[in-house]
Protein backbone atom coordinates (compact mmCIF):
# COMPACT_ATOMS: atom_id res chain seq x y z
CA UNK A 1 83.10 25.73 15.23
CA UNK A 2 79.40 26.69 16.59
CA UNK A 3 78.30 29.69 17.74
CA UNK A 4 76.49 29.89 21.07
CA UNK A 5 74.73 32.11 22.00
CA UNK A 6 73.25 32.90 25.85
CA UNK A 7 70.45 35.03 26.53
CA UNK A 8 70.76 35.94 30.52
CA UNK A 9 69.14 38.33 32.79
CA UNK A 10 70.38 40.88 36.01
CA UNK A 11 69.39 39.48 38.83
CA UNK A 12 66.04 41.36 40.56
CA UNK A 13 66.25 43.58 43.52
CA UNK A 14 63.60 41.70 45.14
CA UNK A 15 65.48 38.19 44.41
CA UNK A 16 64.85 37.46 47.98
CA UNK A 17 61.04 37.22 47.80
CA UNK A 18 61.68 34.32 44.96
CA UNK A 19 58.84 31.45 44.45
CA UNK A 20 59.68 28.22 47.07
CA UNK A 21 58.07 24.54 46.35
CA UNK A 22 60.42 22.03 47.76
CA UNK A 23 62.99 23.63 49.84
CA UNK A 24 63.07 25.86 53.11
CA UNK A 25 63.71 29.60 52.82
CA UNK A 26 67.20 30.72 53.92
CA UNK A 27 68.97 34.38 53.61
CA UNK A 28 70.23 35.06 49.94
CA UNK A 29 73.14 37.36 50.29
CA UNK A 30 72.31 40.01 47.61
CA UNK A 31 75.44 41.13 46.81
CA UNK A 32 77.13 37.60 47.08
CA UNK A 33 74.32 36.74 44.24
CA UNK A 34 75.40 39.26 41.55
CA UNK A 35 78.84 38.64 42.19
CA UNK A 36 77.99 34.74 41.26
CA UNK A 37 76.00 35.48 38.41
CA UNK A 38 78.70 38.19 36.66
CA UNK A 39 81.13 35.19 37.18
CA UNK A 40 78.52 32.71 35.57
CA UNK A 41 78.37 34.48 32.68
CA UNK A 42 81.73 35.18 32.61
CA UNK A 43 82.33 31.42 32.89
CA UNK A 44 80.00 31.41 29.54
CA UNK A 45 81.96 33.73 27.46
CA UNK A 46 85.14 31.90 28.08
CA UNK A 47 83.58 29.08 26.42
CA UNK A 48 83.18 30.95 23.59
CA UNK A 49 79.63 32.00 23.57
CA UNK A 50 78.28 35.34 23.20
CA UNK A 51 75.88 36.71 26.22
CA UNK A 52 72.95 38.82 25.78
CA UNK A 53 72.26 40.38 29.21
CA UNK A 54 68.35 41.29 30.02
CA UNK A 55 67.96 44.13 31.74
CA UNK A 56 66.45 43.48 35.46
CA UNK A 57 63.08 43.26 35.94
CA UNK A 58 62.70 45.20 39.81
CA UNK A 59 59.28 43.96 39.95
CA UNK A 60 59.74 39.93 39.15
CA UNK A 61 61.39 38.10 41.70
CA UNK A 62 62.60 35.06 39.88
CA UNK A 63 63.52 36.99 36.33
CA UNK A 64 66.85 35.87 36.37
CA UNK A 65 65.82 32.12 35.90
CA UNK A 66 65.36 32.59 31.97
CA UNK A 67 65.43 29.14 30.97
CA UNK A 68 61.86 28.72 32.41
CA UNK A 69 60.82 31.43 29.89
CA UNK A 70 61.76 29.51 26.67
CA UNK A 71 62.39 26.31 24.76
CA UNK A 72 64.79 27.10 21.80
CA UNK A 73 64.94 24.23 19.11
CA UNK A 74 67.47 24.76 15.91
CA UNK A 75 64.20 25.05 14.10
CA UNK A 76 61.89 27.79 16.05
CA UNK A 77 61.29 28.80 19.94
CA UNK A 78 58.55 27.75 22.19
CA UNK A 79 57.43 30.89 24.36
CA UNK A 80 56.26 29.11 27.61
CA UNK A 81 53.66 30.54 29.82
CA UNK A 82 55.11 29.53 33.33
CA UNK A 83 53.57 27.53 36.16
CA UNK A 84 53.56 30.22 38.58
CA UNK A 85 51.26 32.85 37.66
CA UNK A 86 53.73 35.47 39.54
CA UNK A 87 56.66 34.17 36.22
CA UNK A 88 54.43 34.87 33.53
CA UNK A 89 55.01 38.41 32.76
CA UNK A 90 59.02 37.42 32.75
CA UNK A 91 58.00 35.45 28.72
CA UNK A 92 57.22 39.30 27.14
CA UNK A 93 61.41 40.42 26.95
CA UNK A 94 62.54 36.82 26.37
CA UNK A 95 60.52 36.65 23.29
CA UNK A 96 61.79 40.08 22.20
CA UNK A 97 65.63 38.98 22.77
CA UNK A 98 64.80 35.35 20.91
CA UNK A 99 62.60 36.98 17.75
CA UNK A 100 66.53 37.85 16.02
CA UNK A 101 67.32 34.07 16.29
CA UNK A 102 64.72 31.99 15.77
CA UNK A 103 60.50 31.79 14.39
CA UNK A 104 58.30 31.72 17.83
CA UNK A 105 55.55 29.80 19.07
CA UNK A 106 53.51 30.78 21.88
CA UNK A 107 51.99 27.51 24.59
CA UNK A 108 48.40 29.68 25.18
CA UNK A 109 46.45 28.76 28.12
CA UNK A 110 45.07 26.77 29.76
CA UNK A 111 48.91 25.22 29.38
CA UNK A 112 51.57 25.91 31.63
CA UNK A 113 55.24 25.25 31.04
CA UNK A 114 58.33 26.08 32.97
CA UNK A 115 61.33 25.41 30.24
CA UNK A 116 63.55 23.91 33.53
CA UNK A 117 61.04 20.88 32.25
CA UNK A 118 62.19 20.31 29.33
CA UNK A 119 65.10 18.39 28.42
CA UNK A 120 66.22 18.01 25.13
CA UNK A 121 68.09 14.75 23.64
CA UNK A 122 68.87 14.54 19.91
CA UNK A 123 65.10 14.28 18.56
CA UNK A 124 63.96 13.02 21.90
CA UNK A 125 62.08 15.76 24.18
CA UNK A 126 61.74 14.52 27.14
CA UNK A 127 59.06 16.92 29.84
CA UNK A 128 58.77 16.66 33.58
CA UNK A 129 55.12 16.49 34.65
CA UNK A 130 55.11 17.71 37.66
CA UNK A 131 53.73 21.19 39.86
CA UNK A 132 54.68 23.80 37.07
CA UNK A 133 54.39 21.84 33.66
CA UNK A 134 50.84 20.41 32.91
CA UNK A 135 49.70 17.51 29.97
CA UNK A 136 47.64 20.44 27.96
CA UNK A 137 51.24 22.41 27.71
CA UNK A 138 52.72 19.15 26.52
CA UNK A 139 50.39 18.39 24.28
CA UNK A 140 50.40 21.85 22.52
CA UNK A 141 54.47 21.60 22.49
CA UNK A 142 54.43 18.07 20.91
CA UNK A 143 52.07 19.75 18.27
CA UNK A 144 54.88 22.40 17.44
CA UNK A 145 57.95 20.53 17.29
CA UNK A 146 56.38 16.82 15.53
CA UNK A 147 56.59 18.44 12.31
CA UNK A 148 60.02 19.02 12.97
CA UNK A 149 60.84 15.19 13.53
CA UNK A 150 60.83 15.55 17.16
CA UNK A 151 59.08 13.12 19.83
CA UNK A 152 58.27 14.10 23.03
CA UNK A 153 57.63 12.31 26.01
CA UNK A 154 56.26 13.06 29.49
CA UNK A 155 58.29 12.26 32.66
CA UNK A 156 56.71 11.92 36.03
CA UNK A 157 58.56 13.55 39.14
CA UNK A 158 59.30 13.09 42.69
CA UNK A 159 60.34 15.62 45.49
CA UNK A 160 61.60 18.22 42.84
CA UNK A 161 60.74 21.15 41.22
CA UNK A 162 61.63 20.59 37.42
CA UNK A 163 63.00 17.51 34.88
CA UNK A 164 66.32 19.15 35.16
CA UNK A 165 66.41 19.11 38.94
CA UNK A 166 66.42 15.87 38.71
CA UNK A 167 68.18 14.97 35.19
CA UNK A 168 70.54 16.94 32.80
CA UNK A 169 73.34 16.36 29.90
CA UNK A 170 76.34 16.18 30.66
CA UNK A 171 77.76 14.74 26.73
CA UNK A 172 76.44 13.91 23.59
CA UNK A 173 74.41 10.74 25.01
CA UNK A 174 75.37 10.89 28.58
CA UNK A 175 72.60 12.02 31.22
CA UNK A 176 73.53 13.02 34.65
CA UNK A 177 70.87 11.99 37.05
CA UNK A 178 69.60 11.80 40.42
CA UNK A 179 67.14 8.50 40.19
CA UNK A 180 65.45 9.14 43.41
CA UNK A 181 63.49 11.83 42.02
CA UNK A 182 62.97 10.66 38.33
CA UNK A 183 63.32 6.87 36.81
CA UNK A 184 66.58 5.90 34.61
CA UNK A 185 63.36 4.16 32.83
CA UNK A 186 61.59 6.89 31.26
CA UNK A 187 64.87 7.43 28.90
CA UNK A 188 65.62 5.66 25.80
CA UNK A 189 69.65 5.09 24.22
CA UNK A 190 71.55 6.79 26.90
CA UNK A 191 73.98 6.10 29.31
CA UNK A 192 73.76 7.56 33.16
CA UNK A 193 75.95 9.01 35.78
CA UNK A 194 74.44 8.88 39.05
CA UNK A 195 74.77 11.81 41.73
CA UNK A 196 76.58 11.40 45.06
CA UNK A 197 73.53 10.33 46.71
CA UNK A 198 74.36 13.13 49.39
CA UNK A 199 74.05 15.43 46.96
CA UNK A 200 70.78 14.97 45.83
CA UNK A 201 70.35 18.36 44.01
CA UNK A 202 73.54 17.78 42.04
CA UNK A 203 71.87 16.27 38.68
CA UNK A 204 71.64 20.16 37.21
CA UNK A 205 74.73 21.10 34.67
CA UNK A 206 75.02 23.15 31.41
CA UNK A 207 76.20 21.64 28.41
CA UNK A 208 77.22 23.84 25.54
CA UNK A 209 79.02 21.70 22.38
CA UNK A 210 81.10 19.23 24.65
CA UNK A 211 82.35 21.25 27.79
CA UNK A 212 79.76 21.20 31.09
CA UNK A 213 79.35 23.85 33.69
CA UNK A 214 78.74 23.01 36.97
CA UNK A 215 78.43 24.27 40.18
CA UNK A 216 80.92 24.24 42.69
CA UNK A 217 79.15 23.08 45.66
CA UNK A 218 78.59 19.20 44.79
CA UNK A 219 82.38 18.03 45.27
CA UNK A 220 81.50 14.40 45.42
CA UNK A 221 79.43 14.52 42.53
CA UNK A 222 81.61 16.31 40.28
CA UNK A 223 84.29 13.83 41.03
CA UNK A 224 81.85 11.04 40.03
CA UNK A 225 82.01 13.53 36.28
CA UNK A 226 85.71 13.25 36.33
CA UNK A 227 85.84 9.97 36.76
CA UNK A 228 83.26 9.13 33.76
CA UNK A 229 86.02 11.62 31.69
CA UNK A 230 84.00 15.17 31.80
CA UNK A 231 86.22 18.26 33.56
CA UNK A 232 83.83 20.30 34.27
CA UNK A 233 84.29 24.04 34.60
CA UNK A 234 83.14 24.66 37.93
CA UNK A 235 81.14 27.84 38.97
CA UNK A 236 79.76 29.52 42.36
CA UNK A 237 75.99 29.07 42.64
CA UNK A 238 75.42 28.83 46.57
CA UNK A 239 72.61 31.68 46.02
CA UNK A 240 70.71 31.08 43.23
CA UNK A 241 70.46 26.98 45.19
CA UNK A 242 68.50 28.90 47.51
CA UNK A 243 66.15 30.49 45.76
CA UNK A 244 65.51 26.89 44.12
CA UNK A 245 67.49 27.52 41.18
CA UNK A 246 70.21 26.03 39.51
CA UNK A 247 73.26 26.26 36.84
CA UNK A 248 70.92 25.52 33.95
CA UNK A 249 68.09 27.83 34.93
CA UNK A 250 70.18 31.19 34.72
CA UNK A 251 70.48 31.45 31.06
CA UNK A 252 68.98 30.26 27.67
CA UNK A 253 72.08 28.50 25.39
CA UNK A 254 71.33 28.06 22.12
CA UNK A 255 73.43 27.78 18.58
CA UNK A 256 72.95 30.67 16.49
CA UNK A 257 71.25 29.09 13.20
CA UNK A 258 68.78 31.74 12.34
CA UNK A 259 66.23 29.70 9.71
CA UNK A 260 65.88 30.41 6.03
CA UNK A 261 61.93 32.23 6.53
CA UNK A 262 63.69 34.27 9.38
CA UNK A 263 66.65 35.11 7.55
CA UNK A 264 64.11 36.34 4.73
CA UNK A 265 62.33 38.12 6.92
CA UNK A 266 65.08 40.29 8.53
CA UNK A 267 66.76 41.04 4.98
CA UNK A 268 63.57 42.17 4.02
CA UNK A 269 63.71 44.49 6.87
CA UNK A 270 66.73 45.69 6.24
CA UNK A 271 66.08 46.59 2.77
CA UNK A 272 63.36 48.31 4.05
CA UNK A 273 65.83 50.61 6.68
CA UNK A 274 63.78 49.72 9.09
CA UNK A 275 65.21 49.11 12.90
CA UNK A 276 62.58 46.38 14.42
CA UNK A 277 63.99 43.26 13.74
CA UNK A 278 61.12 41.12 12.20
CA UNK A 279 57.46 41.18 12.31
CA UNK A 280 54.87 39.69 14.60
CA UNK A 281 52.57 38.28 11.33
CA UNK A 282 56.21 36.09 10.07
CA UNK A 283 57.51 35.48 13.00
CA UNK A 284 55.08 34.48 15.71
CA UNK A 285 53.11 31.59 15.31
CA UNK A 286 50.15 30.69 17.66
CA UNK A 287 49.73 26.84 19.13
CA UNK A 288 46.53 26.47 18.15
């Protein structure tokens, strides 16, 4: 069986004052919030994967929204460098966490990326293009992963923040989508679910090996899962919705497959007796 693993974050104290594009703000109930995202990643290690908790960051609003700091691959991590200029200093402890699992790559400016863009399928990469993620980020990602056999593709938007507001997996092949805000078009060799089209923001779910999380206020939609065959395990994420985020955006899930120049690396630093795992000269890589 794979081992996942799920890099998370505490939620901020100043959650509240969260980054808005699309979406009215309303009162986030603070303590409602924490209680949500302790159950969330409760909800992860029950599947079986192993959390690694960030501390909070007091100072960044939006910290707990990880995913947007990171694209993990089985062969290296991309290091994004956010949309929002306000996100950017959230990258510096995500990279620190990742450096154990995997070799990192850094998108350098004048790129900007928000991982909640970037949705992975097999060797497809598919990248919304849209207020946060830009065609100079794209290009320096597609630069990194081609040599890997990866293609990547860039998706236009409508009305939504990121790719995965709009479109995530929910099986091996199986996208769940809401195709008012991107087109069924712009993906190759899969088959669709369609959101309850009064739940509009219900296309965002978690897949980790074949079992989904998903959140617990789109009833109609997850019925339209069960139907297709996927039980979902259902979690509480009426906060986080407010502050624009979703299931998906609260943690980075990745299989733990640390690669042959990593592994190297760290046994090298071992044998050493040193304590840092790895070194910035073998295991950061820039773009360009």
């Amino acid at each position: 069986m794979n081992r996942y693993i799920a890099i998370t974050r505490t939620i901020s104290e100043r959650f509240r004052d969260c980054e808005l594009t699309h979406i009215a703000r309303e009162p986030i109930d603070m303590q409602r919030a924490v209680a949500q995202h302790e159950a969330y990643e409760n909800a992860l290690r029950a599947l079986d994967v192993s959390v690694v908790r960030l501390p909070a960051e007091p100072s960044l609003p939006d910290s707990v929204f990880v995913e947007d700091c990171a694209v993990v691959l089985d062969e290296c991590a991309i290091i994004t460098r956010p949309g929002a200029a306000s996100r950017r200093a959230e990258t510096a402890t995500v990279a620190a966490a990742l450096r154990t699992y995997r070799a990192l790559h850094f998108i350098e400016t004048p790129g900007t990326i928000d991982g909640g863009d970037v949705l992975c399928v097999g060797q497809r990469i598919y990248i919304g293009l849209g207020t946060r993620s830009n065609a100079d980020a794209i290009d320096q990602l597609r630069k990194i992963v081609v040599r890997h056999g990866y293609s990547v593709s860039a998706v236009p938007l409508r009305s939504c923040l990121h790719l995965k507001s709009a479109v995530t997996r929910v099986g091996e092949s199986t996208l769940l989508i809401n195709p008012a805000w991107v087109d069924k078009s712009c993906f190759q060799d899969v088959d669709f679910i369609a959101v309850d089209p009064a739940e509009p923001a219900a296309a965002n779910a978690v897949l980790i090996g074949s079992r989904v999380l998903f959140p617990a206020h789109f009833p109609a939609t997850r019925a339209r899962l069960v139907a297709s065959g996927i039980s979902p395990r259902i979690v509480h994420a009426s906060e986080v919705a407010k502050a624009e985020g979703a299931v998906s955006c609260c943690s980075l899930v990745f299989e733990e497959k640390i690669p042959d120049r990593l592994r190297l690396s760290l046994e090298r630093g071992r044998l050493r007796g040193g304590v840092q795992i790895g070194t910035a000269s073998a295991l950061e890589v820039s773009t360009r």
